[in-house]
C-alpha atoms as a PDB file:
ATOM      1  CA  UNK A   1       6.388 -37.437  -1.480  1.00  0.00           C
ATOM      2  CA  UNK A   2       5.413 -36.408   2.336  1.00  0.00           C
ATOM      3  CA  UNK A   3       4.622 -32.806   2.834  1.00  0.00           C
ATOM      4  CA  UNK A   4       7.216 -32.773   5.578  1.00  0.00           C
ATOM      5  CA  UNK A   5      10.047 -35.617   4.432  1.00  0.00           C
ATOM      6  CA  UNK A   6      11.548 -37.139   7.758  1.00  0.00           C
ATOM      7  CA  UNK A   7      14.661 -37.751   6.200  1.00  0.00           C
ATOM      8  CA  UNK A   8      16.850 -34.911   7.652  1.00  0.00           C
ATOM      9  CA  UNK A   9      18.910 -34.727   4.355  1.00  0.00           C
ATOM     10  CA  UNK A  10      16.405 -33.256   2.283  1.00  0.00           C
ATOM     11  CA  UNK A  11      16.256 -29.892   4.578  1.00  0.00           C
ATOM     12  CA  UNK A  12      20.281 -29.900   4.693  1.00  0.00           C
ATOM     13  CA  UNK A  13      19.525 -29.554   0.462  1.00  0.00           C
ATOM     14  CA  UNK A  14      16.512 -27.382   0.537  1.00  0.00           C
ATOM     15  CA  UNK A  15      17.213 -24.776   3.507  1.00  0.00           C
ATOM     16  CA  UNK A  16      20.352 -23.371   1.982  1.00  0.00           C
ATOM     17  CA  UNK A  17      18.309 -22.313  -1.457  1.00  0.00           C
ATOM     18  CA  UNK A  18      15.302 -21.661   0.748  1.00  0.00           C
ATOM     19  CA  UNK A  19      17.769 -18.986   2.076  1.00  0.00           C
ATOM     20  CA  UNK A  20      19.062 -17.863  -0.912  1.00  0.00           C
ATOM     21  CA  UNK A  21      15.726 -17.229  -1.963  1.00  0.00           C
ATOM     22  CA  UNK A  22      15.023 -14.377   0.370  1.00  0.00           C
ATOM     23  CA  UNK A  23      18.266 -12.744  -0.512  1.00  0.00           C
ATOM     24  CA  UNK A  24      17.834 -12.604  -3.915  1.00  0.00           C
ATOM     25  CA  UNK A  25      13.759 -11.901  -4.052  1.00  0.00           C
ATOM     26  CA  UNK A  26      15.259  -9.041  -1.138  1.00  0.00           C
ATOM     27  CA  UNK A  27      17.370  -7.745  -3.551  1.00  0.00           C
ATOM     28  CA  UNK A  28      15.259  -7.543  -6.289  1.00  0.00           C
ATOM     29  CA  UNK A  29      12.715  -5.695  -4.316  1.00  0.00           C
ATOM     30  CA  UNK A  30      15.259  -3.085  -3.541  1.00  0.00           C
ATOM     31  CA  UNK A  31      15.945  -2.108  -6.961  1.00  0.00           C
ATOM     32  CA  UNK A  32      12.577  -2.550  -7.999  1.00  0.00           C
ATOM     33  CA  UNK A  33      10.353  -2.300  -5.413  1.00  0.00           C
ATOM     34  CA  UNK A  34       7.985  -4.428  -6.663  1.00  0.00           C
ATOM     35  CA  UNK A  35       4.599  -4.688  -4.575  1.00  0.00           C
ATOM     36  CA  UNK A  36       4.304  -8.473  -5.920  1.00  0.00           C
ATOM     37  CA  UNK A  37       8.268  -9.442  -4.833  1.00  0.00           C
ATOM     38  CA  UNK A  38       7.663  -8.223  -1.422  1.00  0.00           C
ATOM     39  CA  UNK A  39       4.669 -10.260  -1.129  1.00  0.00           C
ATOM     40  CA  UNK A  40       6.528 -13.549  -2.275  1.00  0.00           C
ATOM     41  CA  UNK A  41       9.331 -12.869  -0.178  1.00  0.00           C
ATOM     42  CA  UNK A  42       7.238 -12.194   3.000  1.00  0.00           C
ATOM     43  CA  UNK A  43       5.701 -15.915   2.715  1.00  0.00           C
ATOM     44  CA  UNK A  44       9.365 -17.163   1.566  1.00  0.00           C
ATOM     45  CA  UNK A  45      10.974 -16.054   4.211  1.00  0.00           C
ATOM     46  CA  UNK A  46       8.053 -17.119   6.833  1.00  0.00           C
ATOM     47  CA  UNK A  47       8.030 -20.891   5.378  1.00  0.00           C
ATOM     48  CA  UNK A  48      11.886 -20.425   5.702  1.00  0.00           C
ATOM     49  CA  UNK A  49      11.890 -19.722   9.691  1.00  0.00           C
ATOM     50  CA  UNK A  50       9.385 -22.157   9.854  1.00  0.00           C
ATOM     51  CA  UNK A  51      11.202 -25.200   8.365  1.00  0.00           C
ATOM     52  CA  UNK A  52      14.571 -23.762   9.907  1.00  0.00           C
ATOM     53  CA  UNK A  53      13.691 -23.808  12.929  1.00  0.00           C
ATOM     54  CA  UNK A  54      11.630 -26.832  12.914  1.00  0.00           C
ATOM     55  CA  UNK A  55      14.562 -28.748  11.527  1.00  0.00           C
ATOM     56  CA  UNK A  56      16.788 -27.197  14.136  1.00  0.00           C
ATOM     57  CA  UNK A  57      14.373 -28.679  17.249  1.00  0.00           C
ATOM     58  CA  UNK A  58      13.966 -32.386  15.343  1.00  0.00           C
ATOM     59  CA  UNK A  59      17.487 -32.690  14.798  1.00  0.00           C
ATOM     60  CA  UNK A  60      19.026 -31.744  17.944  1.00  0.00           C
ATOM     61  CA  UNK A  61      16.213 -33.906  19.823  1.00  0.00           C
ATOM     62  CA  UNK A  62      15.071 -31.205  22.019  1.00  0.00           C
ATOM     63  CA  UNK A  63      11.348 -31.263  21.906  1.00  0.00           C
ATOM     64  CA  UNK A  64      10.193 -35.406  20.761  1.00  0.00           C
ATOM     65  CA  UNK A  65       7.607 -33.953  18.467  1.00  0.00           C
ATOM     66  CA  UNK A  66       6.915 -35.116  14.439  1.00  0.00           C
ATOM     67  CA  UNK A  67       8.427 -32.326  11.911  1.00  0.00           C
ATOM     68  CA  UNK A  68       4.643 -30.912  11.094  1.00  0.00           C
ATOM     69  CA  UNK A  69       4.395 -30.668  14.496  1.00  0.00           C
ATOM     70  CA  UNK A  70       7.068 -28.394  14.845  1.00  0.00           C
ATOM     71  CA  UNK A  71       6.557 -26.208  11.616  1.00  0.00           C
ATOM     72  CA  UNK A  72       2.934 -25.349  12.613  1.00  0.00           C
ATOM     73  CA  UNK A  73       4.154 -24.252  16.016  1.00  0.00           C
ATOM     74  CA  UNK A  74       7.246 -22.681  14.757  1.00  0.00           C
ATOM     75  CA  UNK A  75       4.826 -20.882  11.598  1.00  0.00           C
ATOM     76  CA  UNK A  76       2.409 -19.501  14.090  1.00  0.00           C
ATOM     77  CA  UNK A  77       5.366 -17.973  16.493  1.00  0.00           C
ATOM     78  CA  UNK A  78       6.158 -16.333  13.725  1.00  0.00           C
ATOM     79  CA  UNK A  79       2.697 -14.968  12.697  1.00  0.00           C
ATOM     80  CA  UNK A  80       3.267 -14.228  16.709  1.00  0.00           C
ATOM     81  CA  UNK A  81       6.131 -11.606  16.667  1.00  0.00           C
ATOM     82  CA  UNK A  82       4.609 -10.049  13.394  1.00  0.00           C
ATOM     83  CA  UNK A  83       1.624  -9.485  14.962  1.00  0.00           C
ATOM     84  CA  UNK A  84       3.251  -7.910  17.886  1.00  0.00           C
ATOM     85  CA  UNK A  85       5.605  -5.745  15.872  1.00  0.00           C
ATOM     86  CA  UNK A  86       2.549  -4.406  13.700  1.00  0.00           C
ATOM     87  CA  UNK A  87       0.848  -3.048  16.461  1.00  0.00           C
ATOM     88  CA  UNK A  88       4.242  -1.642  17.938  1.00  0.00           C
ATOM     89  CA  UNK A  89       4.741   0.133  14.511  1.00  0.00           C
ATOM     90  CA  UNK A  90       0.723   1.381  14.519  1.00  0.00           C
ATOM     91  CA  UNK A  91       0.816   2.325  18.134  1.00  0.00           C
ATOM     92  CA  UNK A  92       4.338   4.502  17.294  1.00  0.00           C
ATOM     93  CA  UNK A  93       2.593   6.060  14.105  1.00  0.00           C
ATOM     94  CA  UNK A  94      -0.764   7.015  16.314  1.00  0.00           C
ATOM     95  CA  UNK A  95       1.603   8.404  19.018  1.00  0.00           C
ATOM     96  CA  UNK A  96       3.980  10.332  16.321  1.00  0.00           C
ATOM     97  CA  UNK A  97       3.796  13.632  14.484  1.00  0.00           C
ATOM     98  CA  UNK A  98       3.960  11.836  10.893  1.00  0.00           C
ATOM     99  CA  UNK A  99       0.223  13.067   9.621  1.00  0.00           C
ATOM    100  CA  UNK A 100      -2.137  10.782   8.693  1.00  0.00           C
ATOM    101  CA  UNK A 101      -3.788  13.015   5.989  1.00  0.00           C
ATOM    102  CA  UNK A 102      -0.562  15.085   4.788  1.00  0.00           C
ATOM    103  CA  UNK A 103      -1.263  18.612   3.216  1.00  0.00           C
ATOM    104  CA  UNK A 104      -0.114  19.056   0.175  1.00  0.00           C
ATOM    105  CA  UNK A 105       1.749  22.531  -1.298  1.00  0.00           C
ATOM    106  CA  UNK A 106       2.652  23.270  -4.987  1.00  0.00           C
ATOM    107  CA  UNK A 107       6.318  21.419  -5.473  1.00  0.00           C
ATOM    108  CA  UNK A 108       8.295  24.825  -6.131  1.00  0.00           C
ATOM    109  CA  UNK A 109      10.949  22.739  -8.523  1.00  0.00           C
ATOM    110  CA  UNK A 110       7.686  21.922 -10.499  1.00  0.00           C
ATOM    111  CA  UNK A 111       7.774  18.109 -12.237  1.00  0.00           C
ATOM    112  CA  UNK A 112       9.821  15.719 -10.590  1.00  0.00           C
ATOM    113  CA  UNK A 113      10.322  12.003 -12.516  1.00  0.00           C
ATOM    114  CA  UNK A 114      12.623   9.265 -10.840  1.00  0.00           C
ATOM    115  CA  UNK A 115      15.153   8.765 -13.886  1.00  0.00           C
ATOM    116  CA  UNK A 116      13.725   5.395 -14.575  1.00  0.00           C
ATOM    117  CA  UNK A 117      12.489   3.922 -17.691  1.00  0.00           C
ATOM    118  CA  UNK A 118       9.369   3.236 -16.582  1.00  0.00           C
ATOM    119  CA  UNK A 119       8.115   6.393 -15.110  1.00  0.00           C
ATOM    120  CA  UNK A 120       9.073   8.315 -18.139  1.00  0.00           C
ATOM    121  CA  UNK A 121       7.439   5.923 -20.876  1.00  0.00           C
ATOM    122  CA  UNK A 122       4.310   6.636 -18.535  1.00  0.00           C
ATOM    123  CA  UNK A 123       5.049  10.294 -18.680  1.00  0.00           C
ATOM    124  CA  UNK A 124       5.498   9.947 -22.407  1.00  0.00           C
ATOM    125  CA  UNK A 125       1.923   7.428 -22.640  1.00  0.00           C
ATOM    126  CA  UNK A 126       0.174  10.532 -20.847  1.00  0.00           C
ATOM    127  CA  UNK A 127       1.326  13.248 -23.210  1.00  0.00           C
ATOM    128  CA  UNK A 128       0.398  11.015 -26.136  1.00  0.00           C
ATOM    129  CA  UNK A 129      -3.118  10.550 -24.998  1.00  0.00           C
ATOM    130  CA  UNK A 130      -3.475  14.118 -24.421  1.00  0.00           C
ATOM    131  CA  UNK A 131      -3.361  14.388 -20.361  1.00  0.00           C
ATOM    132  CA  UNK A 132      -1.713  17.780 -19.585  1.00  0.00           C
ATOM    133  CA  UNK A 133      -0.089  18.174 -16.643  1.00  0.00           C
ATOM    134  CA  UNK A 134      -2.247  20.868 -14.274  1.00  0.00           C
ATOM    135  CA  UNK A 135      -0.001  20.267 -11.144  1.00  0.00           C
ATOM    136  CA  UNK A 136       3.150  19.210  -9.406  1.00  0.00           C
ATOM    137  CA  UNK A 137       2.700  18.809  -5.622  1.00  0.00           C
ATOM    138  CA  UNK A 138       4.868  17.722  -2.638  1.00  0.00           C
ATOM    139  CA  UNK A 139       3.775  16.828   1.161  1.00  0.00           C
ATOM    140  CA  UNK A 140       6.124  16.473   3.995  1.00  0.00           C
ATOM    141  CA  UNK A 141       5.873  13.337   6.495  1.00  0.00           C
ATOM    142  CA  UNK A 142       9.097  14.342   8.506  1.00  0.00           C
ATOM    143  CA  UNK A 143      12.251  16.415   7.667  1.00  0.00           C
ATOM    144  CA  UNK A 144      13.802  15.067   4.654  1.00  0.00           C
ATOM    145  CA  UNK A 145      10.442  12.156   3.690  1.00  0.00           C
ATOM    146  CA  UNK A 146       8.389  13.851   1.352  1.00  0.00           C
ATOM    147  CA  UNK A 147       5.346  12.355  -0.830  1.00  0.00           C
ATOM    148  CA  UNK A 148       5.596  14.049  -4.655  1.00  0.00           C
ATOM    149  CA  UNK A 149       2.305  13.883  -6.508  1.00  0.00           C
ATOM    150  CA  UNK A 150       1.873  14.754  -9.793  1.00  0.00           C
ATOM    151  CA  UNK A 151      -1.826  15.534 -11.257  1.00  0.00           C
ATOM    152  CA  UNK A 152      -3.089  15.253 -14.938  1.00  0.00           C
ATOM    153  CA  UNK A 153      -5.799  16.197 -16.641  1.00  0.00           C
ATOM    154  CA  UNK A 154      -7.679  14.878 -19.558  1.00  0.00           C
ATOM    155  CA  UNK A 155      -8.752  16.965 -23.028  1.00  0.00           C
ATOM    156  CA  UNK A 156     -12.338  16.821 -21.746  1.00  0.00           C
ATOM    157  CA  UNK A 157     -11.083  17.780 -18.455  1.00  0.00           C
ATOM    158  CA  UNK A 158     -13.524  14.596 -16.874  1.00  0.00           C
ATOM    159  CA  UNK A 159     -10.545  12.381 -15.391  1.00  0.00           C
ATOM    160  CA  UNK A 160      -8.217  13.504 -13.529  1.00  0.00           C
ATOM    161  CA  UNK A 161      -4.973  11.510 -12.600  1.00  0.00           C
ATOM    162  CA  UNK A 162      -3.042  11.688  -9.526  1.00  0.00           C
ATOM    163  CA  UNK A 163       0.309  10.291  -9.649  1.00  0.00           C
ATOM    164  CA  UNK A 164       2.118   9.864  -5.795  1.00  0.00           C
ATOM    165  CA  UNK A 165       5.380   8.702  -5.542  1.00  0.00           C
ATOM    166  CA  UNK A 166       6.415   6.742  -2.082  1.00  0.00           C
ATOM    167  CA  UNK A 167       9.911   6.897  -1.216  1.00  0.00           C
ATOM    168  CA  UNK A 168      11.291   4.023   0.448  1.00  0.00           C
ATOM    169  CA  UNK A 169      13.478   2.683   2.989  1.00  0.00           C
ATOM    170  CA  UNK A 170      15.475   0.895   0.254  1.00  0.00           C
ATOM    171  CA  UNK A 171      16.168   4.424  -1.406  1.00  0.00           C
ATOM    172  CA  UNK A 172      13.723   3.287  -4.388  1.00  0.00           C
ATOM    173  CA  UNK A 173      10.425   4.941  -5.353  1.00  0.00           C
ATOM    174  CA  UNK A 174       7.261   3.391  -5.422  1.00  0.00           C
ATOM    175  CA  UNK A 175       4.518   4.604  -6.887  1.00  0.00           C
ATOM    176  CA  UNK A 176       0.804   4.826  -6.924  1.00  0.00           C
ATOM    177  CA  UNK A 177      -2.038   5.839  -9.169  1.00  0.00           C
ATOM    178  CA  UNK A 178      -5.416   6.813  -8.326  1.00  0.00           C
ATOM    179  CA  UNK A 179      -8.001   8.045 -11.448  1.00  0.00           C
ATOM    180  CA  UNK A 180     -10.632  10.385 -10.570  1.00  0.00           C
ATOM    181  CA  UNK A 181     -14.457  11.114 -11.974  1.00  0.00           C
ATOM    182  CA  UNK A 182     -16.570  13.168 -10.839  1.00  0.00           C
ATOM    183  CA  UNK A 183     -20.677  12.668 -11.647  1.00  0.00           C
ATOM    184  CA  UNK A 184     -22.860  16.111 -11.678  1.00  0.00           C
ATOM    185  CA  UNK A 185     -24.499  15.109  -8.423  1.00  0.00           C
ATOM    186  CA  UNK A 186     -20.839  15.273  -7.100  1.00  0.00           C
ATOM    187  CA  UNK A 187     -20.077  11.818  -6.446  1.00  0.00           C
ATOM    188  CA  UNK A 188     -16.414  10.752  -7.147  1.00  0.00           C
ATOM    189  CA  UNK A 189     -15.788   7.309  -8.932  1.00  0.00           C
ATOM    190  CA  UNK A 190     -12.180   6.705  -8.307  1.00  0.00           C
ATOM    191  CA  UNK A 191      -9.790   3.743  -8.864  1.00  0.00           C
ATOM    192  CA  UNK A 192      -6.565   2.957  -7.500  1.00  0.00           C
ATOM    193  CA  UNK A 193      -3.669   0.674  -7.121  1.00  0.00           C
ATOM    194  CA  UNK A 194      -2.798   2.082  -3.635  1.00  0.00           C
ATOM    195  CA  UNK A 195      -0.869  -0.697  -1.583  1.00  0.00           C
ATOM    196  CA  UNK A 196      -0.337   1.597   1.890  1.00  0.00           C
ATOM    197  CA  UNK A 197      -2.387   0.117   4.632  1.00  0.00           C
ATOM    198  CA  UNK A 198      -5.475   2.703   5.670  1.00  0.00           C
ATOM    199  CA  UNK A 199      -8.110   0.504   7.116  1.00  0.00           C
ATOM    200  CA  UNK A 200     -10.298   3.403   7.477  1.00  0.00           C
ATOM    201  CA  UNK A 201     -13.805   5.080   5.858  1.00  0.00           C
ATOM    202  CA  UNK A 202     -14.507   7.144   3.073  1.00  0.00           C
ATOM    203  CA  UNK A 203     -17.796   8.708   2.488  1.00  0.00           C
ATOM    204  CA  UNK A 204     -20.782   7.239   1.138  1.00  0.00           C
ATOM    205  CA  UNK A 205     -20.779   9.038  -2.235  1.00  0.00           C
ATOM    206  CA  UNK A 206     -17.241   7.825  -3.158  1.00  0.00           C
ATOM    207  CA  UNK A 207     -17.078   4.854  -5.154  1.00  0.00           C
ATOM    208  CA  UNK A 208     -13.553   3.104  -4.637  1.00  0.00           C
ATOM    209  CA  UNK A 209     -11.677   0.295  -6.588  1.00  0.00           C
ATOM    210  CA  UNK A 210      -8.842  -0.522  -5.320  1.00  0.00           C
ATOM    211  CA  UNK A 211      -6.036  -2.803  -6.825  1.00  0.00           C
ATOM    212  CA  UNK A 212      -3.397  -2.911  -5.077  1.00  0.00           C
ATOM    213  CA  UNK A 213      -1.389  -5.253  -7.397  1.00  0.00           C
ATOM    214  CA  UNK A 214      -2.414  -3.519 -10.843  1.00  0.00           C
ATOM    215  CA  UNK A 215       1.104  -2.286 -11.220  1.00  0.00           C
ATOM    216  CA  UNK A 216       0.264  -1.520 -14.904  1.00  0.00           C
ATOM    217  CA  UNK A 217      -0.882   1.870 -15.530  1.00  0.00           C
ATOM    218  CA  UNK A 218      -2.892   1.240 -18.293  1.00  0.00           C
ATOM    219  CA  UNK A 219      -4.557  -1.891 -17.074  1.00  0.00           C
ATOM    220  CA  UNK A 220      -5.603   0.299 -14.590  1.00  0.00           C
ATOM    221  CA  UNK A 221      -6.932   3.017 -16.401  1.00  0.00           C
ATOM    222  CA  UNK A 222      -9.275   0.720 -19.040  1.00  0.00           C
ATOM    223  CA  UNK A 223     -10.508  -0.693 -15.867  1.00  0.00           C
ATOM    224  CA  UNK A 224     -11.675   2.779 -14.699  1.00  0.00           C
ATOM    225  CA  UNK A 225     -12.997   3.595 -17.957  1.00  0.00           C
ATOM    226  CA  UNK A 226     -15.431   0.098 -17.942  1.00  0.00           C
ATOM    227  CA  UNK A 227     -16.419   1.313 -14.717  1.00  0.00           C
ATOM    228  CA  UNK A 228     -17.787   4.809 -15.885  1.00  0.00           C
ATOM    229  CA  UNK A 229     -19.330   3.205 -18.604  1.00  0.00           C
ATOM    230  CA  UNK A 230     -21.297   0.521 -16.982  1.00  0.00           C
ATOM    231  CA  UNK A 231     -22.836   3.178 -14.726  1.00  0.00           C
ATOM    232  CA  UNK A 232     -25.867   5.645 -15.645  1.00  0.00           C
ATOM    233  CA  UNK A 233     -24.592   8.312 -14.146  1.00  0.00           C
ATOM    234  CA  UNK A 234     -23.758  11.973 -16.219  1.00  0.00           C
ATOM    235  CA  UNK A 235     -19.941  12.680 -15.434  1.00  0.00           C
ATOM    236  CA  UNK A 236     -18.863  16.490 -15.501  1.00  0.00           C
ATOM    237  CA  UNK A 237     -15.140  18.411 -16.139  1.00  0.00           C
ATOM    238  CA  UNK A 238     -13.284  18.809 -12.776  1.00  0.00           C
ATOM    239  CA  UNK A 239     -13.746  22.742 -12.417  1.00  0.00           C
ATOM    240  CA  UNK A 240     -11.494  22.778  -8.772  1.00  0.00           C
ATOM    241  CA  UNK A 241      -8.209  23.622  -8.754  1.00  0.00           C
ATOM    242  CA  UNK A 242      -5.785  20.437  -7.970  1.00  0.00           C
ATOM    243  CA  UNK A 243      -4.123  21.624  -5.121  1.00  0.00           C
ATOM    244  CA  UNK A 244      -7.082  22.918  -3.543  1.00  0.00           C
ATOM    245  CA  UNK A 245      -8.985  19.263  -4.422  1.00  0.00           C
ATOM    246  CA  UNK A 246      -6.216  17.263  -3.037  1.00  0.00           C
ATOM    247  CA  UNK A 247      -6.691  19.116   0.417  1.00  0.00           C
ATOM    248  CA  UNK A 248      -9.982  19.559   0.287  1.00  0.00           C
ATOM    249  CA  UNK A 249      -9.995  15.194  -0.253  1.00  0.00           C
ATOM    250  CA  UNK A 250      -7.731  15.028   2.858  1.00  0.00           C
ATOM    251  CA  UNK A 251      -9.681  17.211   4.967  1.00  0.00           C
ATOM    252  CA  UNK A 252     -13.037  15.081   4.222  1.00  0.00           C
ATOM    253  CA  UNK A 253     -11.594  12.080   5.191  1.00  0.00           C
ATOM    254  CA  UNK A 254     -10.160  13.240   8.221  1.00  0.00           C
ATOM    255  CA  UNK A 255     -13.329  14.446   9.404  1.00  0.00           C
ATOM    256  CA  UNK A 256     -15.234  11.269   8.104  1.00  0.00           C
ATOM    257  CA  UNK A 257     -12.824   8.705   9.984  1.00  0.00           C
ATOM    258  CA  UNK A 258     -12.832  11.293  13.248  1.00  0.00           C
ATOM    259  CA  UNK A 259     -16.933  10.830  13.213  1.00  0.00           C
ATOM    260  CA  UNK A 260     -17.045   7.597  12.088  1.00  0.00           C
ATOM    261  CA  UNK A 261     -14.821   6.406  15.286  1.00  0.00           C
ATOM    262  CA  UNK A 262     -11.220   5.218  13.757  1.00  0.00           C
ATOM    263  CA  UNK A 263      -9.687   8.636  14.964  1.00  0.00           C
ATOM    264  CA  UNK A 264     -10.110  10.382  17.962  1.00  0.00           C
ATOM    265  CA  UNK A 265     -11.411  13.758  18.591  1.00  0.00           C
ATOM    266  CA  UNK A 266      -8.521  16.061  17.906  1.00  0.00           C
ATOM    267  CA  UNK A 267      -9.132  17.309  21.938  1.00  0.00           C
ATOM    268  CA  UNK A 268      -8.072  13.625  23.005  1.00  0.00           C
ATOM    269  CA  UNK A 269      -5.390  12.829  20.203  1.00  0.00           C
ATOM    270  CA  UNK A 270      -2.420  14.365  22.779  1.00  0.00           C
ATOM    271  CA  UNK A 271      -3.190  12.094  25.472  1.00  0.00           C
ATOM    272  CA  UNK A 272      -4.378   8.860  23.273  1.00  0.00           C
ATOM    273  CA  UNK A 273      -2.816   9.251  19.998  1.00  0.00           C
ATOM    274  CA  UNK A 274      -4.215   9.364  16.372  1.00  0.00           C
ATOM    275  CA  UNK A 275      -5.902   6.276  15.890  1.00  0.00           C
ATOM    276  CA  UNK A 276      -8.645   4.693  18.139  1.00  0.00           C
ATOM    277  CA  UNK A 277      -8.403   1.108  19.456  1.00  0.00           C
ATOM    278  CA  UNK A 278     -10.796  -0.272  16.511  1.00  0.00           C
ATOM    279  CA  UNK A 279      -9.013   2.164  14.184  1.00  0.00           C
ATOM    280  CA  UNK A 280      -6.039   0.057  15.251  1.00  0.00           C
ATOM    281  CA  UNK A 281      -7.854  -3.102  14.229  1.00  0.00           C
ATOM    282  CA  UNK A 282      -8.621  -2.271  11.194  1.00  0.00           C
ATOM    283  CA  UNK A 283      -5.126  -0.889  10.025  1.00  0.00           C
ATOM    284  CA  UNK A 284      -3.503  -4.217  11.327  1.00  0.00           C
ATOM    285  CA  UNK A 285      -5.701  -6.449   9.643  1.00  0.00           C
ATOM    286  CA  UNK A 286      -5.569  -4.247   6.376  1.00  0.00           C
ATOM    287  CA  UNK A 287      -1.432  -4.520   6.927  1.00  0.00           C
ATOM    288  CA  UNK A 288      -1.840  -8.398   6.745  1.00  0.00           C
ATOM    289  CA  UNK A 289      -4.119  -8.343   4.099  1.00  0.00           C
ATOM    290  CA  UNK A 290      -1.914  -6.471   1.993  1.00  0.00           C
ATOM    291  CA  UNK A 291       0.885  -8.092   2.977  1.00  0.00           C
ATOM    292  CA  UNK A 292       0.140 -11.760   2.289  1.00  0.00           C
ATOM    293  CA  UNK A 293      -2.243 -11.557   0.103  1.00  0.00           C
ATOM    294  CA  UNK A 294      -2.289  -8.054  -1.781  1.00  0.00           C
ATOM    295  CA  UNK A 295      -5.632  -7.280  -0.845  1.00  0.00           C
ATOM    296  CA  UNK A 296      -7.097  -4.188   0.665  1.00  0.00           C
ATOM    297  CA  UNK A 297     -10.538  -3.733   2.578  1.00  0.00           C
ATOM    298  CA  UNK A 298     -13.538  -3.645   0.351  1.00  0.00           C
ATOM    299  CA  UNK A 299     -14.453   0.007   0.448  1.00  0.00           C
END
């Protein structure tokens, strides 16, 4: 069969469950929110334009073109108006007050799990393999957005687990792990599943992995723990205080990104924004990289 069938009735048959398609994978995403729907559904819904559109043009006789014709144009409008509303969105975070690097206070209503059965049988898969909870912590992005971490500790006291929940415009919760060790020269071997577009630097002596579609907690984890054991290096207890590490992280990479050119001076960051130019690069491509493809920068 041709890639793009000329016969018109095949696209009155496969646009309306083309359609359909987005709603439901939409829908499913909003109870789930589900890093790996969203990703399907973007590409769904951008082959669905495409086609739609496409078929629209052919069939009313407007524009004497063949159907591929059409759908390529048609596919890279829309990669068109994304791009353009990306860098709308990045431009209105540089300009806003939303901080890049939130600080983070102790949560005064302590532990805070989304009644879901998932978060609690990983609450439950801590406890049983003896991470104790050392900290509940909350940041505010604007009134009434706020990020909840929550940070555990290992027996030995030589991983540490942070634990940030992302609310979302849906009303769901996402969420997002990131596993922490420290070596005695102070270099931080850390692994993630983060799927938030950065784009930006961390320093040299941090050693990142980052997954963003390891939804699976413990996947994650035994992939932290080969990486610690493939190295040579001596790994030490975390001695600082969570709240004060967490801050202490956001404050380093602030001033890493500001010297390293993807933020401006704080002096300039009234009149230009945030986020440099190049800094605005970076975040867009990291946006499509994620979004397609769930892939972040190698860091």
């Amino acid at each position: 069969m041709e890639i793009f069938p000329e016969d018109p009735r095949w696209y009155d048959v496969a646009l309306p469950f083309m359609l359909a398609g987005t709603l439901i994978l939409s829908w499913v995403n909003g109870r789930r929110a589900s890093v790996f729907v969203s990703i399907c559904n973007r590409w769904l819904r951008w082959v669905t334009f495409s086609t739609a559109v496409a078929y629209l043009a052919h069939a009313s006789g407007l524009i004497a073109k063949p159907f591929w014709v059409l759908f390529v144009a048609s596919f890279l409008v829309w990669f068109l108006f994304d791009t353009v509303y990306h860098w709308l969105a990045i431009q209105a975070l540089s300009k806003s007050t939303i901080p890049l690097f939130p600080h983070f206070v102790e949560n005064p209503q302590g532990e805070e799990w989304p009644a879901q059965k998932r978060f609690l049988a990983l609450r439950k898969w801590l406890k049983k393999n003896g991470y104790k909870s050392i900290s509940a912590l909350r940041a505010e992005l604007m009134p009434g957005a706020n990020l909840r971490m929550h940070v555990f500790q290992s027996e030995d006291d030589k991983t540490r687990i942070q634990i940030l929940f992302v609310p979302q415009r849906s009303g769901m919760v996402s969420i997002c792990y990131t596993i922490l060790s420290q070596t005695v020269e102070g270099s931080r071997y850390i692994t993630d599943n983060m799927f938030l577009p950065f784009g930006g630097f961390y320093p040299e002596d941090w050693y990142l992995d980052r997954r963003p579609l390891a939804r699976n907690f413990q996947r994650l984890y035994q992939a932290h723990l080969k990486r610690i054991e493939n190295t040579k290096e001596v790994f030490v207890p975390w001695e600082a205080d969570a709240l004060d590490d967490v801050n202490r992280q956001q404050a380093i990479l602030e001033r890493v990104n500001t010297e390293m050119g993807f933020l401006f001076p704080i002096n300039l960051r009234e009149e230009y924004g945030k986020i440099t130019w190049e800094g605005r690069y970076r975040v867009w491509k990291e946006i499509w990289l994620l979004n397609y493809f769930g892939k972040a920068f190698s860091y």
